[in-house]
C-alpha atoms as a PDB file:
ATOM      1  CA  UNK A   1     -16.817  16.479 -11.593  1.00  0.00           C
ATOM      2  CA  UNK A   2     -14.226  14.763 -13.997  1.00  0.00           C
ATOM      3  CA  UNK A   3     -15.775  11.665 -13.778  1.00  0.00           C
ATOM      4  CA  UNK A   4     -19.286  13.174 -14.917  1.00  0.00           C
ATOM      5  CA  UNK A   5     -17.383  15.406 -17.436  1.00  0.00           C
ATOM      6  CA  UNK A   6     -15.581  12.124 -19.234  1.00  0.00           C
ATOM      7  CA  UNK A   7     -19.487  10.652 -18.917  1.00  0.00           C
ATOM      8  CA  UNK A   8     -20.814  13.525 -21.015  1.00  0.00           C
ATOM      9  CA  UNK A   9     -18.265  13.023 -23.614  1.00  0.00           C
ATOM     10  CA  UNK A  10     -18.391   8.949 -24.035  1.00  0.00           C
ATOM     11  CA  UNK A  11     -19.092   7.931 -27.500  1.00  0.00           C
ATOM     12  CA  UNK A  12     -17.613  11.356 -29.028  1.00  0.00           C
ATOM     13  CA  UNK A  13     -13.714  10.225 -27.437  1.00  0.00           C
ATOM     14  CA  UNK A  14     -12.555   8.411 -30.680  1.00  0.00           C
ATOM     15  CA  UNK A  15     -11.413  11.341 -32.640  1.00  0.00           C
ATOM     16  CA  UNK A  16      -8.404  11.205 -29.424  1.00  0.00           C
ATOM     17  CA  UNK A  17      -7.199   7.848 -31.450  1.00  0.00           C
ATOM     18  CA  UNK A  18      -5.154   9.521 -33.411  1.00  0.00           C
ATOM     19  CA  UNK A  19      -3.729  11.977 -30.792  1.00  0.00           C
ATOM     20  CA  UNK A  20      -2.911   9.163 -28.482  1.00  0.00           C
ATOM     21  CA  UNK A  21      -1.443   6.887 -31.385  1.00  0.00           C
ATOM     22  CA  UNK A  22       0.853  10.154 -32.332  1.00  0.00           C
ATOM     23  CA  UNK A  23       1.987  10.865 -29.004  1.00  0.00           C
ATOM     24  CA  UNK A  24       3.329   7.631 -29.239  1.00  0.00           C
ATOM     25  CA  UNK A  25       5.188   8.049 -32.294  1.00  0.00           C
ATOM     26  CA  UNK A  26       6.133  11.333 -31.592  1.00  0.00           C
ATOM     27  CA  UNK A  27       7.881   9.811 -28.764  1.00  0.00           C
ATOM     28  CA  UNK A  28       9.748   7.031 -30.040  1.00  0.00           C
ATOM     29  CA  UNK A  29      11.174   9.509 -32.677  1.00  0.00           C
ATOM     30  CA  UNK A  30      12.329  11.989 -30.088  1.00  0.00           C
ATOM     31  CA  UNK A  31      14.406   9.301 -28.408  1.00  0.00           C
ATOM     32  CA  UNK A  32      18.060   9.827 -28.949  1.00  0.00           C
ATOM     33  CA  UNK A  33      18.462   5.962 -28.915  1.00  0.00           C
ATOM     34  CA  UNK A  34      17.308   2.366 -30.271  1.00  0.00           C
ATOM     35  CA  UNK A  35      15.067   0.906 -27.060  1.00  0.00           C
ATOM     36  CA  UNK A  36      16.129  -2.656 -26.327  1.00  0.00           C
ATOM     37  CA  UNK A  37      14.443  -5.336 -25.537  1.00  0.00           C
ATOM     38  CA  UNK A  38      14.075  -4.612 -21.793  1.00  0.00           C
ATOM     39  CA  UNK A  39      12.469  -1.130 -23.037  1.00  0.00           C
ATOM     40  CA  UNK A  40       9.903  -2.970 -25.321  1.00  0.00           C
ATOM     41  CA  UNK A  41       8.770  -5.723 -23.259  1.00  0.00           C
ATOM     42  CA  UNK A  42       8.314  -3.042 -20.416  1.00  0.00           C
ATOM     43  CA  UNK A  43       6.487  -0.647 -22.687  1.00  0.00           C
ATOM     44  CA  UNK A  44       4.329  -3.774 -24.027  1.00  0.00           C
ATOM     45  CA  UNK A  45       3.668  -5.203 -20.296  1.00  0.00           C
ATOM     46  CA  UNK A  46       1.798  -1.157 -19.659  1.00  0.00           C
ATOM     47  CA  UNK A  47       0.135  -1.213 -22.301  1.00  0.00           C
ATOM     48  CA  UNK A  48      -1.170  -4.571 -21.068  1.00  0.00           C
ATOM     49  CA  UNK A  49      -1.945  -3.628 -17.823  1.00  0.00           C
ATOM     50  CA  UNK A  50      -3.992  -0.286 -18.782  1.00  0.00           C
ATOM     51  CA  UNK A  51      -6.137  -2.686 -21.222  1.00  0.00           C
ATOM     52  CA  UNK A  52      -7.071  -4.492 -18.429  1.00  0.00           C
ATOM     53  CA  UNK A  53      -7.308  -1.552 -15.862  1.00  0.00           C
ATOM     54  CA  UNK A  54      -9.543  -0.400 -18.907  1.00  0.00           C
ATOM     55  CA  UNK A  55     -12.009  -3.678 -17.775  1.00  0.00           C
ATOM     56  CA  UNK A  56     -11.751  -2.973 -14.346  1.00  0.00           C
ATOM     57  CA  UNK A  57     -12.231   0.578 -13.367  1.00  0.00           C
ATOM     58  CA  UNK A  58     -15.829   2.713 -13.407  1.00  0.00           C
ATOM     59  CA  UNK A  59     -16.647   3.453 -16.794  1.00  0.00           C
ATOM     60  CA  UNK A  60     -15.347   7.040 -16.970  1.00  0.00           C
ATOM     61  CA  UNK A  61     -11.980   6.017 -16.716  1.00  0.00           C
ATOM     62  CA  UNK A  62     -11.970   3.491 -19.081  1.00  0.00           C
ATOM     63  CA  UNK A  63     -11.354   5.843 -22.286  1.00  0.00           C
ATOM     64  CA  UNK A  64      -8.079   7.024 -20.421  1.00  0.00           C
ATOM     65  CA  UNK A  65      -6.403   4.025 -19.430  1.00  0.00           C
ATOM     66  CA  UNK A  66      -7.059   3.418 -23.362  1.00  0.00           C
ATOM     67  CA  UNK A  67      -6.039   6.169 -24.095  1.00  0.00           C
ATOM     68  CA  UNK A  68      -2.833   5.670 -22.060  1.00  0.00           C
ATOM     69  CA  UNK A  69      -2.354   1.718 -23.707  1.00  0.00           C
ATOM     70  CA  UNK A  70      -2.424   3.740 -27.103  1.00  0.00           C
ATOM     71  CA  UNK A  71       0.227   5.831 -26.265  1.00  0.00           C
END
């Protein structure tokens, strides 16, 4: 059912860019401290991993783990 709703929207998902992008902002700013470099490198090494979960799932979960490496 979720998979055939995220089918029905592909091609109409990129106006979530922005969301995703913001969330990720709106984040960082809400953080009461400077991440280190532990932090980033662990935040960098997700967002690797859900680009290339993004290659290897079914393609109605692809626009989520992008989604989620956006974030």
């Amino acid at each position: 059912m979720l998979r055939d709703a995220l089918l029905a929207q592909r091609g109409g998902l990129i106006g979530w860019l922005p969301v995703c992008l913001s969330i990720g902002i709106g984040v960082y700013f809400a953080l009461r401290f400077e991440p280190g470099p532990v932090i980033w490198w662990s935040v960098a090494a997700l967002a690797l991993v859900m680009l290339i979960a993004a290659r290897v799932v079914a393609v109605a979960l692809r626009p989520v783990c992008l989604g989620l490496a956006l974030s």
